[in-house]
N, C-alpha and C. Protein backbone atom coordinates (compact mmCIF):
# COMPACT_ATOMS: atom_id res chain seq x y z
N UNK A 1 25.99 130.14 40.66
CA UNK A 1 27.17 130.86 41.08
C UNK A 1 28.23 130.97 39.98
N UNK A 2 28.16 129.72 39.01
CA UNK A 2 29.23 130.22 37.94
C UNK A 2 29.21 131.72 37.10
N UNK A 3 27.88 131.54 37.02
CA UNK A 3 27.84 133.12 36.03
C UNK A 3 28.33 134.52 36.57
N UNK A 4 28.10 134.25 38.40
CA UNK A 4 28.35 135.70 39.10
C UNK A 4 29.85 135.57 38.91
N UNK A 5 30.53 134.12 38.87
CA UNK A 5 31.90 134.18 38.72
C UNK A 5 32.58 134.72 37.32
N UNK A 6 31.82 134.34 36.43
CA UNK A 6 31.98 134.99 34.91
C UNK A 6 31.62 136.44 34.72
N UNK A 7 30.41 136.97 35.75
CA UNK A 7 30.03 138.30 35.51
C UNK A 7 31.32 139.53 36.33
N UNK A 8 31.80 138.34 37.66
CA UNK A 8 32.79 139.23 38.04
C UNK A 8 34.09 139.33 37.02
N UNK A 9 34.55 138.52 37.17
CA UNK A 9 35.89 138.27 36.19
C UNK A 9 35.66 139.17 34.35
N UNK A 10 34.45 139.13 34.38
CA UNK A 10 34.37 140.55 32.73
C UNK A 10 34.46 141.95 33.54
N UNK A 11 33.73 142.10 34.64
CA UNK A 11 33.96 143.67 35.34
C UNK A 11 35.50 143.52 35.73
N UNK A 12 36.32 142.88 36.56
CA UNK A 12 37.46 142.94 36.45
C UNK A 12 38.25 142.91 35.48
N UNK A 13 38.25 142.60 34.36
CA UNK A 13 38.83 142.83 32.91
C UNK A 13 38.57 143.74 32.31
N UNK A 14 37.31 144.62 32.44
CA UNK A 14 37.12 145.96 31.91
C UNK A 14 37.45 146.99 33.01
N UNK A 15 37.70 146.82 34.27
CA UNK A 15 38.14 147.90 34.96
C UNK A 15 39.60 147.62 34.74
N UNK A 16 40.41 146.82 34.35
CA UNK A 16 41.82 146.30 34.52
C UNK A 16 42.41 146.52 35.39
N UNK A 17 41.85 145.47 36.49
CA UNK A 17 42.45 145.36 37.69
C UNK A 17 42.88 143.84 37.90
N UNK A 18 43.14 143.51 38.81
CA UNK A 18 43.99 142.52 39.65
C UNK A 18 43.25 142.09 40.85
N UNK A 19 42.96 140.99 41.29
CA UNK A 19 41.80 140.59 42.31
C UNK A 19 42.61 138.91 42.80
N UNK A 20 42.98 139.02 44.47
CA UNK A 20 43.17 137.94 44.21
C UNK A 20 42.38 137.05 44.59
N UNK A 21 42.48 135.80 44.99
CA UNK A 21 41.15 134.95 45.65
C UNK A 21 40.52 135.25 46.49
N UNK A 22 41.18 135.65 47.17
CA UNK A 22 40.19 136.36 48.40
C UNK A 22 39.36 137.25 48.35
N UNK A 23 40.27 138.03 47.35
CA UNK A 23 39.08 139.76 47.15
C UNK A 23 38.07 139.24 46.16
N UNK A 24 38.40 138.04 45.57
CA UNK A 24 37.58 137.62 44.40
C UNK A 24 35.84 136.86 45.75
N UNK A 25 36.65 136.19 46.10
CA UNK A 25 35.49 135.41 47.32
C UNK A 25 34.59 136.67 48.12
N UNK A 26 35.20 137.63 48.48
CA UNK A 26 34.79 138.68 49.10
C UNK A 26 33.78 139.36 48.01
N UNK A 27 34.00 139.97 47.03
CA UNK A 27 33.52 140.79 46.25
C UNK A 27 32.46 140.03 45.41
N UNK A 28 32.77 139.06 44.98
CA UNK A 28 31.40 138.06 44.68
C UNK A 28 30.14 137.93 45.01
N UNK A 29 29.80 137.78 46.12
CA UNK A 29 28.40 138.17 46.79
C UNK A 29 28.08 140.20 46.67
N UNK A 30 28.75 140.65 46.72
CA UNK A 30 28.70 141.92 46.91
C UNK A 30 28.26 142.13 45.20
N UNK A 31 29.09 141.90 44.46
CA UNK A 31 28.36 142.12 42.88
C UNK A 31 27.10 141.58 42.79
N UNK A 32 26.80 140.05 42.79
CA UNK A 32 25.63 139.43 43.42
C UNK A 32 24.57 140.53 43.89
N UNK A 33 24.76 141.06 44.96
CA UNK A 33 23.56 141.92 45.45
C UNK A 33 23.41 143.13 44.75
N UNK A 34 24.35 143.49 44.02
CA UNK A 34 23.93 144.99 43.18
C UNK A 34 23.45 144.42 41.93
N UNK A 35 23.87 143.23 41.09
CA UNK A 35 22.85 142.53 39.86
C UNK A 35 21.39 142.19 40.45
N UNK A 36 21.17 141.97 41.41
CA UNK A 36 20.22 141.40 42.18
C UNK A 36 19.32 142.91 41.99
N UNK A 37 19.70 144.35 41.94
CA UNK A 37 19.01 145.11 42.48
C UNK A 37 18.91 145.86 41.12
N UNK A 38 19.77 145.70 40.30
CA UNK A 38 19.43 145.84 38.96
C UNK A 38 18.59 145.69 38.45
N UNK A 39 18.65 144.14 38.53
CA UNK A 39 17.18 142.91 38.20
C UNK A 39 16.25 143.89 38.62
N UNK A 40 16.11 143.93 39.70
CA UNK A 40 14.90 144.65 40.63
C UNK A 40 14.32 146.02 40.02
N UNK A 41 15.31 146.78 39.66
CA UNK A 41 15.02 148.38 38.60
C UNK A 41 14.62 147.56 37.20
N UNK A 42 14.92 146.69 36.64
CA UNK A 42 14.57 146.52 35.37
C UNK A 42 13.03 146.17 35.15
N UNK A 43 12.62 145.79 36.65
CA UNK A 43 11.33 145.53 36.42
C UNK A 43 10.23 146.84 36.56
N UNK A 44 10.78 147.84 36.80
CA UNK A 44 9.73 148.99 36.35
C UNK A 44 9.15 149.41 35.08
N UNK A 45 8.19 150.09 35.12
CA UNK A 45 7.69 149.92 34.23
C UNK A 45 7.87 152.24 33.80
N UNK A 46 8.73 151.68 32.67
CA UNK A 46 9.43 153.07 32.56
C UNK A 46 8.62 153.53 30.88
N UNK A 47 7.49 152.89 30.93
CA UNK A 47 6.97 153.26 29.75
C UNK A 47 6.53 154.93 29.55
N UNK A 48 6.52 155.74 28.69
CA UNK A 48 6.46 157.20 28.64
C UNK A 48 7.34 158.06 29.38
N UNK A 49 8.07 157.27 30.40
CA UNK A 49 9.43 158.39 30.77
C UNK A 49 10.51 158.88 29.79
N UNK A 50 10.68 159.99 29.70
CA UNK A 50 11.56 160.75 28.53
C UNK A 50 12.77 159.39 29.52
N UNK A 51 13.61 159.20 28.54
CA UNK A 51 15.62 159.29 28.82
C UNK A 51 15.72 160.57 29.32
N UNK A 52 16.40 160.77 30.40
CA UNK A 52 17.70 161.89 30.61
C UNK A 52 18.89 161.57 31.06
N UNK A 53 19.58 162.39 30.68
CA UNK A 53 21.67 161.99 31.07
C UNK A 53 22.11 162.75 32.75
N UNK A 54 20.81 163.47 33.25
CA UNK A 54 20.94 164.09 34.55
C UNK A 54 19.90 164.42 34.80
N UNK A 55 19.80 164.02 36.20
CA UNK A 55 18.76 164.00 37.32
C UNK A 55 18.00 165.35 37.18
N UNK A 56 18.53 166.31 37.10
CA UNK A 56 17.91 167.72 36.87
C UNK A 56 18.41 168.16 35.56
N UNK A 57 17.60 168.99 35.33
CA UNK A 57 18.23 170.14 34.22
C UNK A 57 19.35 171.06 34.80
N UNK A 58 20.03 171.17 33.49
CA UNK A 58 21.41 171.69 33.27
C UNK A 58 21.55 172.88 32.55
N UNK A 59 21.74 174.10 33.06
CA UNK A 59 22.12 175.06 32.00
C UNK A 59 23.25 176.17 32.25
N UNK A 60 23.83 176.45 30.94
CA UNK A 60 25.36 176.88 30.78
C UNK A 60 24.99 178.25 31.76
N UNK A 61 26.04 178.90 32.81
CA UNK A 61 26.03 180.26 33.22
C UNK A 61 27.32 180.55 32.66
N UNK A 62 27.49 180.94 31.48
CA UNK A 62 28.68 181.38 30.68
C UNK A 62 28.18 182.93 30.54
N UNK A 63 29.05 183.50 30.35
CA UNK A 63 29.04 184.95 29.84
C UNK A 63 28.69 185.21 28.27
N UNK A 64 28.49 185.96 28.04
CA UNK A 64 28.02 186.44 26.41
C UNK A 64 29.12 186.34 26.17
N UNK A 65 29.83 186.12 24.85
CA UNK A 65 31.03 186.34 24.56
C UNK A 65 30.65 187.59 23.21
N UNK A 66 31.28 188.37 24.45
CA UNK A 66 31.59 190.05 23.68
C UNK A 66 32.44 190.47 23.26
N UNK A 67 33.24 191.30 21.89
CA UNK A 67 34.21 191.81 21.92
C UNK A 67 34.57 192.64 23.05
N UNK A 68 35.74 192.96 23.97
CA UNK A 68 35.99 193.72 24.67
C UNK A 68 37.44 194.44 24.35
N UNK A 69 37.83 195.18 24.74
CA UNK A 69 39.17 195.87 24.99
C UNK A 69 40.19 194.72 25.69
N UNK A 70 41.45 194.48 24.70
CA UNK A 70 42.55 193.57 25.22
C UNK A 70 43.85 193.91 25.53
N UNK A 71 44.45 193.28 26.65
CA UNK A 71 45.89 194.18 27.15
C UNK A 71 46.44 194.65 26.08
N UNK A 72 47.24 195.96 26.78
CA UNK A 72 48.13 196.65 26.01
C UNK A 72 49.19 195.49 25.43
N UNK A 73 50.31 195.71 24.21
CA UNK A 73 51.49 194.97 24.43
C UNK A 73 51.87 195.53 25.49
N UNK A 74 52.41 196.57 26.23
CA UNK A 74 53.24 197.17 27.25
C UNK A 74 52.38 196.46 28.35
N UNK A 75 51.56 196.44 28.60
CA UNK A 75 51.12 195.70 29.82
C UNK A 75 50.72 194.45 29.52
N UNK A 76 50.75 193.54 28.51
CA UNK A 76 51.25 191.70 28.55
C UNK A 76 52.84 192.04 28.74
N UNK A 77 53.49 192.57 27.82
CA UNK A 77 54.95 192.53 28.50
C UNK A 77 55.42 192.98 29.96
N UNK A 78 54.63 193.48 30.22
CA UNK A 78 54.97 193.75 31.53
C UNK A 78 55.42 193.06 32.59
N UNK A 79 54.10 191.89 32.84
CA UNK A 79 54.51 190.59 33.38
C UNK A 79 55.67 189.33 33.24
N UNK A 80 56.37 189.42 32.03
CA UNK A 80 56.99 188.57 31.55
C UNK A 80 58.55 188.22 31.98
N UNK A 81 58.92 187.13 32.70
CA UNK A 81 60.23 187.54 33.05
C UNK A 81 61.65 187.88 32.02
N UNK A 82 61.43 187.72 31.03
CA UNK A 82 62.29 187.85 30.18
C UNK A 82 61.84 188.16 28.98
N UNK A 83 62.10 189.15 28.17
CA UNK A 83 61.93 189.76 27.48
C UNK A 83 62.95 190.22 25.81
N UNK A 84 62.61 190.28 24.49
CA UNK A 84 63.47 190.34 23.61
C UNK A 84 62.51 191.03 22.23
N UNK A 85 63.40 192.22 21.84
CA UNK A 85 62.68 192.85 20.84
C UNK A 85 61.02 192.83 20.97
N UNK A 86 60.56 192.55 22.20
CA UNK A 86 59.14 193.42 21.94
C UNK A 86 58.70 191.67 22.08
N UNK A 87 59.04 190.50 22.64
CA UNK A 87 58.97 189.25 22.39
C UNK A 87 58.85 188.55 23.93
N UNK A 88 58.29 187.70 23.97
CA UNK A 88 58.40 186.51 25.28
C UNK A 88 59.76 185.69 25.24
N UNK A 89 60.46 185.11 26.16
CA UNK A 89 61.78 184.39 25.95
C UNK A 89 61.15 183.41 27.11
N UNK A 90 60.68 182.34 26.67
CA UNK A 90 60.86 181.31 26.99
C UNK A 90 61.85 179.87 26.91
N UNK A 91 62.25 179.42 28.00
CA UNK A 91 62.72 178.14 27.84
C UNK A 91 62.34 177.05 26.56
N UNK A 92 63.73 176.85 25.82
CA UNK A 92 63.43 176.01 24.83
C UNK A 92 62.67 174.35 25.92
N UNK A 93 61.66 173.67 25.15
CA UNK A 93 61.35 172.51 25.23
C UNK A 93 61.37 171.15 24.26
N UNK A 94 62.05 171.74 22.92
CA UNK A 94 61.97 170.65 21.89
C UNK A 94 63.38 170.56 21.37
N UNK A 95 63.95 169.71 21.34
CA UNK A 95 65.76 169.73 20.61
C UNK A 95 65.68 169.55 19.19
């Protein structure tokens, strides 16, 4: 039992949390049974399985990136609430 107490107390230091005795007494057996089932996956025998980072394959549905035709200035300015010499007027944010 000391080690599940050492194995909890490093997961609580890398999640940086706060646990008090109780949640510590509570959650103890509960880590316990998921190392327990770990153990249990480590014993397969995963010889010739590729690694993958996801359960299925993954692929981009992005668009081609094409040159296209881009707003007018007169229609980006259009939208803009405030306006100056052909310019955006935004609220200063830096002093």
């Amino acid at each position: 039992m000391p080690t599940m107490r050492k194995d909890l107390q490093h997961a609580v230091k890398l999640a940086r949390i706060e646990l008090t005795p109780e949640e510590e007494a509570r959650l103890g057996p509960q880590l316990g049974d998921i190392l327990k089932y770990v153990d249990k996956l480590n014993e397969l025998d995963v010889e010739g399985v590729e690694p993958t980072a996801h359960a299925v394959p993954l692929t981009n549905v992005l668009r081609e990136d094409e040159p296209r035709e881009s707003l007018s200035h007169e229609a980006a300015m259009r939208n803009a609430p405030k306006t100056s010499n052909g310019l955006f007027i935004v609220p200063k944010i830096v002093e």
